[in-house]
C-alpha atoms as a PDB file:
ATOM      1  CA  UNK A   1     168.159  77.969 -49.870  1.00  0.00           C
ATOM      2  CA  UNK A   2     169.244  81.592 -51.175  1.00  0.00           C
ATOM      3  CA  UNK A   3     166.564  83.754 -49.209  1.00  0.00           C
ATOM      4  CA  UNK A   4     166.630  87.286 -49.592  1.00  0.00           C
ATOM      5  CA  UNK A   5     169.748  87.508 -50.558  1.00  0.00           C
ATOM      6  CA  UNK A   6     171.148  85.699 -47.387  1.00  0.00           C
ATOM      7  CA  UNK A   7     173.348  82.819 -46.958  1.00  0.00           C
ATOM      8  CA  UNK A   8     172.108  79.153 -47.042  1.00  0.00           C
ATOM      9  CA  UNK A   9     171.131  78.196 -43.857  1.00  0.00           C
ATOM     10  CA  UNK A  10     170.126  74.891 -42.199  1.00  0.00           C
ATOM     11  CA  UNK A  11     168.363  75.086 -39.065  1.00  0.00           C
ATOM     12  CA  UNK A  12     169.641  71.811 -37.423  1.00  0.00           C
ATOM     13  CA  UNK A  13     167.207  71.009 -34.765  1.00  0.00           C
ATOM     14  CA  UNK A  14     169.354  67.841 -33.021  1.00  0.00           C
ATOM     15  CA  UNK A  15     171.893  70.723 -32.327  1.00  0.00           C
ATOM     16  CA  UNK A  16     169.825  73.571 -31.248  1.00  0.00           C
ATOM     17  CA  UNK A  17     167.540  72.145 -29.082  1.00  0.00           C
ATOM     18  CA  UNK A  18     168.129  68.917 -28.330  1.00  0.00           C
ATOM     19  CA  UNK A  19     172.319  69.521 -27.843  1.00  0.00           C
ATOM     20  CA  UNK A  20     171.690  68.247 -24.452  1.00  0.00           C
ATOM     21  CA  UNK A  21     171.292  64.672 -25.041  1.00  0.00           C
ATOM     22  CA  UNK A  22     174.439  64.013 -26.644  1.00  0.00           C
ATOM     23  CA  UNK A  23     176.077  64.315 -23.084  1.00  0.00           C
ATOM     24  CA  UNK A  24     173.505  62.435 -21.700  1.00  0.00           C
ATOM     25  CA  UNK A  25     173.973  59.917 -23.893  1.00  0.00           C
ATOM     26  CA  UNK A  26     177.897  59.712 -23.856  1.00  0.00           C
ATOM     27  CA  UNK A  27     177.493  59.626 -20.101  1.00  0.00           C
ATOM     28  CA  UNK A  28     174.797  56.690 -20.214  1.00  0.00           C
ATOM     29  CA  UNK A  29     177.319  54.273 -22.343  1.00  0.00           C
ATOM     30  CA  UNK A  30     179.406  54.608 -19.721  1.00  0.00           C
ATOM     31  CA  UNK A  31     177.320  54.430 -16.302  1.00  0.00           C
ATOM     32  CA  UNK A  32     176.702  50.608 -16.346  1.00  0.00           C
ATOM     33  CA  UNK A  33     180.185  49.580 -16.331  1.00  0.00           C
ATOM     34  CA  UNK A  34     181.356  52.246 -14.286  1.00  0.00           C
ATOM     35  CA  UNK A  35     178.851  51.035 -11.346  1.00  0.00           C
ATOM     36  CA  UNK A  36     179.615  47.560 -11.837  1.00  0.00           C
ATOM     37  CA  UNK A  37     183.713  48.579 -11.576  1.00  0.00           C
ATOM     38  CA  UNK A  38     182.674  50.303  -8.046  1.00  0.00           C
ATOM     39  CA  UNK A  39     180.866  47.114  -6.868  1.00  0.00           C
ATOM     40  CA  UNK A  40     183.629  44.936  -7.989  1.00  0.00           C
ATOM     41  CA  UNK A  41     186.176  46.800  -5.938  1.00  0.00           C
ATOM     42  CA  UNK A  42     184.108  46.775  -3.003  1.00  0.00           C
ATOM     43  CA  UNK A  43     183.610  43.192  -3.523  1.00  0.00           C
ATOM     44  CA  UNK A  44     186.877  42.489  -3.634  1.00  0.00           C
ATOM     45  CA  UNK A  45     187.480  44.792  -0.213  1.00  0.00           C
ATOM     46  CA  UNK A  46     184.908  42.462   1.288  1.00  0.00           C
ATOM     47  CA  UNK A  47     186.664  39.431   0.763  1.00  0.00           C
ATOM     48  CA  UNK A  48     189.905  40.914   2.052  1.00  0.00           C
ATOM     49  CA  UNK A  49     191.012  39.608  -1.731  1.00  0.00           C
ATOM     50  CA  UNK A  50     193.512  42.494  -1.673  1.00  0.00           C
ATOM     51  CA  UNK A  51     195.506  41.466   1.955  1.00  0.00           C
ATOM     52  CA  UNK A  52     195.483  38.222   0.383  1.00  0.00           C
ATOM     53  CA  UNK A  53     197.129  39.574  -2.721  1.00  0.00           C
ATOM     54  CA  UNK A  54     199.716  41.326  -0.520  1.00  0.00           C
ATOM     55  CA  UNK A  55     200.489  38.421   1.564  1.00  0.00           C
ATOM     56  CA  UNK A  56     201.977  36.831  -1.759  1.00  0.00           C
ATOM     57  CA  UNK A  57     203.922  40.137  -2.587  1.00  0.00           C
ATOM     58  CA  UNK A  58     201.328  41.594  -4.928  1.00  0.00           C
ATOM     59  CA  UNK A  59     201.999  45.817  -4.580  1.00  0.00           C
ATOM     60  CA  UNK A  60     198.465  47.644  -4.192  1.00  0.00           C
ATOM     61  CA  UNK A  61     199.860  49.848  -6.892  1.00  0.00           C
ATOM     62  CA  UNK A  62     199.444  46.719  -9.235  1.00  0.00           C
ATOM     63  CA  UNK A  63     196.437  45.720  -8.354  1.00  0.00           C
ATOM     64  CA  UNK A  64     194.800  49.403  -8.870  1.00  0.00           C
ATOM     65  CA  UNK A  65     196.666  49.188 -12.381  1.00  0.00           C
ATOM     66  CA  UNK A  66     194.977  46.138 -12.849  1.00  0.00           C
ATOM     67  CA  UNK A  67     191.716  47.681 -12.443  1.00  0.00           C
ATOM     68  CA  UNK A  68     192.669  50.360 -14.119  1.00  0.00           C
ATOM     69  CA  UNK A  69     193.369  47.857 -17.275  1.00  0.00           C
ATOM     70  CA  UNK A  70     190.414  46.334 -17.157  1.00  0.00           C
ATOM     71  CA  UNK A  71     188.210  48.694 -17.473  1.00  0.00           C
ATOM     72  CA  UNK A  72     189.806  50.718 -20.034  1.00  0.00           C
ATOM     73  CA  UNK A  73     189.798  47.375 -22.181  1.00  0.00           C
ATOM     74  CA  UNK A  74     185.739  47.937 -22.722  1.00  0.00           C
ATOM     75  CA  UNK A  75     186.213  51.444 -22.429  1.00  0.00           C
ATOM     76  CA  UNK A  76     188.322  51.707 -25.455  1.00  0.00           C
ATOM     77  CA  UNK A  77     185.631  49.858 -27.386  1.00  0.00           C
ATOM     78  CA  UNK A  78     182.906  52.036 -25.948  1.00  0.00           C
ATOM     79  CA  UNK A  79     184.959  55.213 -27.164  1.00  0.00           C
ATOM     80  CA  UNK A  80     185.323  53.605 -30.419  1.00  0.00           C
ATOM     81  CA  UNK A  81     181.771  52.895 -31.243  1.00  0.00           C
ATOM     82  CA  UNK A  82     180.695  56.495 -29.786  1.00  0.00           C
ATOM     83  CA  UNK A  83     183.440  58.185 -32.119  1.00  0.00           C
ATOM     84  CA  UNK A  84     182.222  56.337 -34.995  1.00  0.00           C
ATOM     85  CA  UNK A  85     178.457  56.681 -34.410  1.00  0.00           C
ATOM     86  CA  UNK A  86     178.470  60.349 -33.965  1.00  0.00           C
ATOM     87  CA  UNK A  87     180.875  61.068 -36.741  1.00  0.00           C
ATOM     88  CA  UNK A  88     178.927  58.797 -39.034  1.00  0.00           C
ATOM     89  CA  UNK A  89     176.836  60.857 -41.785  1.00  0.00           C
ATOM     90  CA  UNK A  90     173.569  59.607 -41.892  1.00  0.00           C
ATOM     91  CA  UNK A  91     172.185  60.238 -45.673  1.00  0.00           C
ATOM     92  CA  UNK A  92     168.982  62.471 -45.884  1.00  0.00           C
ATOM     93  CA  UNK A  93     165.516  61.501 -46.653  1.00  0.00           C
ATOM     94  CA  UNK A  94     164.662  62.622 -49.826  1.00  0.00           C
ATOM     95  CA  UNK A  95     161.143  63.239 -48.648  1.00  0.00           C
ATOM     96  CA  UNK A  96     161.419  67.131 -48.015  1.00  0.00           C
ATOM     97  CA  UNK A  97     163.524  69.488 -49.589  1.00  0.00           C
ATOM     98  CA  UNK A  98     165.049  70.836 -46.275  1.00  0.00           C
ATOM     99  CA  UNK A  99     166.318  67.558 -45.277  1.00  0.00           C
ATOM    100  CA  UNK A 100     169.947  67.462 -44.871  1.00  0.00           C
ATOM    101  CA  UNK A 101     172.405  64.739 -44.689  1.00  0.00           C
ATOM    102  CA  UNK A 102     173.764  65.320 -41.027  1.00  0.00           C
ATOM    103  CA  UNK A 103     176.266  63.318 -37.993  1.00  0.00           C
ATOM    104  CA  UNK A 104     176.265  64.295 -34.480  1.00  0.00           C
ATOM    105  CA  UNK A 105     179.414  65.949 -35.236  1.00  0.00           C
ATOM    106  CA  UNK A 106     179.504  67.294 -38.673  1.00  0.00           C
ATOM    107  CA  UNK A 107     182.784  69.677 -38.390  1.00  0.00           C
ATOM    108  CA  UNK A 108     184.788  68.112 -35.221  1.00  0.00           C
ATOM    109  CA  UNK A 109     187.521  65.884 -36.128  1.00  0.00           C
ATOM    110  CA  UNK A 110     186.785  61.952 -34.933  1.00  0.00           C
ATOM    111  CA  UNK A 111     190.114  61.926 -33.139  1.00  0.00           C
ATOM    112  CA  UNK A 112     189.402  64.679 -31.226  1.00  0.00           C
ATOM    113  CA  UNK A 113     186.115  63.065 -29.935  1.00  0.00           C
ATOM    114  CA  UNK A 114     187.860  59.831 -29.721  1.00  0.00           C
ATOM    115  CA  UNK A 115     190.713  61.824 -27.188  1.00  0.00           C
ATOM    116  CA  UNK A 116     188.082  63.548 -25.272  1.00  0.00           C
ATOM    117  CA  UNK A 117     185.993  60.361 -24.635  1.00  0.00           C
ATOM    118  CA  UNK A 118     189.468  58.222 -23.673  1.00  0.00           C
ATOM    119  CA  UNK A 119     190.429  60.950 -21.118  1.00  0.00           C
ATOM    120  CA  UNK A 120     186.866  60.890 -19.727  1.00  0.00           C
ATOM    121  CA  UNK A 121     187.832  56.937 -19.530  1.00  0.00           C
ATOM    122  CA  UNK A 122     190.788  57.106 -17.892  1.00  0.00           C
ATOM    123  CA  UNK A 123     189.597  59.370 -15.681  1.00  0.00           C
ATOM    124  CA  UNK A 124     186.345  57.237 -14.949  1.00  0.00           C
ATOM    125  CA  UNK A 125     188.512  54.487 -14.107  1.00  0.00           C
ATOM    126  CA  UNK A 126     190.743  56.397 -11.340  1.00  0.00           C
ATOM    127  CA  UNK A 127     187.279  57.772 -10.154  1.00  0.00           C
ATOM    128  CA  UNK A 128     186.234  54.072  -9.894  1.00  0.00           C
ATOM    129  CA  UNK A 129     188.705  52.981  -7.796  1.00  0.00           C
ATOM    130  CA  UNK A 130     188.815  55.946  -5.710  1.00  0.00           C
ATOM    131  CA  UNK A 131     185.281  56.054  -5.079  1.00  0.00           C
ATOM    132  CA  UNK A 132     185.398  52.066  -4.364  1.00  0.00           C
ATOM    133  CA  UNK A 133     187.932  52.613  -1.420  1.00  0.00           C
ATOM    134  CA  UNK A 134     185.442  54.379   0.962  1.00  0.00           C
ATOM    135  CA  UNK A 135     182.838  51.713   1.246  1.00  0.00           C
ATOM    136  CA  UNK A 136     182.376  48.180   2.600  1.00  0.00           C
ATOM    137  CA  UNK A 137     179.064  47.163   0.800  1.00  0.00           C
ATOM    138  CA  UNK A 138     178.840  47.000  -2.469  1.00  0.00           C
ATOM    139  CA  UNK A 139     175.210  47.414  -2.927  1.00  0.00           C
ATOM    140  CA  UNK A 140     175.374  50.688  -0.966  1.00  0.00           C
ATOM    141  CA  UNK A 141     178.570  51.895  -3.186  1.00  0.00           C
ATOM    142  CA  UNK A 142     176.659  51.021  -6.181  1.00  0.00           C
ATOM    143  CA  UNK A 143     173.706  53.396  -5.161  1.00  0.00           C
ATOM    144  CA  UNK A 144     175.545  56.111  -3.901  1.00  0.00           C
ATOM    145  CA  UNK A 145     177.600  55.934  -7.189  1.00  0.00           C
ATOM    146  CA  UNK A 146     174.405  56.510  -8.934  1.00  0.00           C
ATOM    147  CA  UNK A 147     173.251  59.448  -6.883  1.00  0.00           C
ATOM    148  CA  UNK A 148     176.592  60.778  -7.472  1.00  0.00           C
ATOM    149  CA  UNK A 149     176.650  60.409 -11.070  1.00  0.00           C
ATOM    150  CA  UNK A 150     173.351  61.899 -12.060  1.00  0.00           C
ATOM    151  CA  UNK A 151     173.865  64.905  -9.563  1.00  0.00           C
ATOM    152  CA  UNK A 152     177.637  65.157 -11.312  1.00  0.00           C
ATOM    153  CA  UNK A 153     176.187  64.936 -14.763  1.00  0.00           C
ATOM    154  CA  UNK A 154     172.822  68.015 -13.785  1.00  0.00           C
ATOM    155  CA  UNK A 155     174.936  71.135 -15.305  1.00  0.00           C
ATOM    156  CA  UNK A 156     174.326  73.295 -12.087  1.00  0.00           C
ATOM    157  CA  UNK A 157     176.880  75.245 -12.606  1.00  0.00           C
ATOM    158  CA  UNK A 158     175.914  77.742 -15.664  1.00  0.00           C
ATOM    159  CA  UNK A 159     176.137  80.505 -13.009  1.00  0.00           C
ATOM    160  CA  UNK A 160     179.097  79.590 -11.343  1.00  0.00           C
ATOM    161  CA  UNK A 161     182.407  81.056 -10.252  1.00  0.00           C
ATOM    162  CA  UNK A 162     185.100  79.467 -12.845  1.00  0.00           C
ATOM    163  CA  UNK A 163     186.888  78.177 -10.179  1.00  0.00           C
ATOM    164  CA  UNK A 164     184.169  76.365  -8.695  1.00  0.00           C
ATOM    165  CA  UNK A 165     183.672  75.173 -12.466  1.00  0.00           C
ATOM    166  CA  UNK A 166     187.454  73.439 -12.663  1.00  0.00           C
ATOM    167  CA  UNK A 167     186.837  71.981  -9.391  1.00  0.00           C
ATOM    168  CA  UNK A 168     183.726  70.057 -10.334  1.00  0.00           C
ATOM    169  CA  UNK A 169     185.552  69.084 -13.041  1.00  0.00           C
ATOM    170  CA  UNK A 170     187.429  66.274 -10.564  1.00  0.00           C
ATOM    171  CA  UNK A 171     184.093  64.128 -11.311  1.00  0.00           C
ATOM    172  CA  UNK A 172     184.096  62.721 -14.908  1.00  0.00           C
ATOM    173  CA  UNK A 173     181.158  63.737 -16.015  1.00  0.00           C
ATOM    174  CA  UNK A 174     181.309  67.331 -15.022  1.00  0.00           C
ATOM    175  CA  UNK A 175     184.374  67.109 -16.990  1.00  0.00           C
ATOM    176  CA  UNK A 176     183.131  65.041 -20.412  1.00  0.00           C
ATOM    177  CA  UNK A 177     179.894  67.912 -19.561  1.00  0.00           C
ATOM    178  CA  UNK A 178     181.990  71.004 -20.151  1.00  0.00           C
ATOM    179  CA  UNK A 179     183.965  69.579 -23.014  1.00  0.00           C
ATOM    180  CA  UNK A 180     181.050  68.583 -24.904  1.00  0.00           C
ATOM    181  CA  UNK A 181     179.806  72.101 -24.529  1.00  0.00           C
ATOM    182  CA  UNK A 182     182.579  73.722 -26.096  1.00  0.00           C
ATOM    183  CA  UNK A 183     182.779  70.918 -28.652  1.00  0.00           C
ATOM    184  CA  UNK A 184     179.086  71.826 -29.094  1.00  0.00           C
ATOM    185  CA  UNK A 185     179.900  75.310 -29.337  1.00  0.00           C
ATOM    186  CA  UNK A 186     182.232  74.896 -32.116  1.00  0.00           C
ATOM    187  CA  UNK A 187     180.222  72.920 -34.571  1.00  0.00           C
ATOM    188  CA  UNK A 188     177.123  75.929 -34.257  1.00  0.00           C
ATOM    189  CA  UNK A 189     180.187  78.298 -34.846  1.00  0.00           C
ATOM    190  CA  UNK A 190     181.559  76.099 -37.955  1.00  0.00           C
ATOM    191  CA  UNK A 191     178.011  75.897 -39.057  1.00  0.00           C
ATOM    192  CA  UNK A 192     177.622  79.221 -40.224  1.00  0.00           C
END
């Protein structure tokens, strides 16, 4: 469209106003496996599975690594799918002129989302474990997980001081919040 002499323009609706559920959405992959992780290491506190482990030798340093591993194992497939679904051009309908063939991420490279999403892993897998060591029932680590990821995930903190912004950013989602954002940022800047 050449409109009075202006540039062409798309007016990209997924980005303008409804940026906010790509967060939501990355965030939401990852909640189900991150709860189950927490419950698991509870579990495992239960059952003193851990003093057993050390009886035999085993260093707790190991067996946080091996939590560590496992999760990341689906966590690097989750990343992978994510990267390549929202870097993945869908084709346009031909039905209206103004329709566009658009990703979730039109201008971002796919290794940069891939990074971003494997540090939010990593770092959701520390959380994990950190969060597990606190509690003794599993169900009640599972909930309060929950509570804590949605209020985590609520952007609060438009307002903020930017020091009270970097330490949020010690929950994941907080973190994968604010880099979204800028990522979000970039492709209305790239846009135009």
């Amino acid at each position: 469209m050449n409109h009075f002499g202006c540039p062409e323009y798309y007016y990209d609706t997924f980005q303008s106003e409804f940026g906010f559920f790509i967060p939501i959405l990355f965030s939401l992959t990852y909640m189900m496996t991150f709860m189950l992780n927490v419950g698991y290491i509870v579990e495992e506190r239960r059952n003193k599975a851990k003093e057993y482990l050390r009886i035999f030798g085993l260093h707790t340093w190991i067996n946080n690594l091996v939590w560590i591993t496992r999760s990341m194992c689906v966590y690097v497939v989750l990343s992978s799918i994510l990267t390549g679904f929202s870097v993945l051009v869908l084709p346009s309908s031909d039905t209206t002129s103004k329709s566009v063939g658009k990703a979730v991420f039109n201008y971002a490279h796919w290794t940069l989302i891939w990074t971003i999403l494997f540090v939010y892993s990593i770092h959701l897998s520390s959380f994990s474990i950190f969060f597990g060591q606190f509690f003794s029932r599993p169900l009640l680590a599972k909930f309060l997980a929950f509570t804590i990821w949605i209020l985590t995930f609520i952007d609060f903190y438009i307002g903020a001081p930017v020091a009270i912004r970097y330490l949020m950013c010690l929950f994941p989602n907080t973190g994968l919040l604010f880099c979204l954002e800028v990522i979000q940022q970039y492709e209305r800047k790239s846009g135009e």
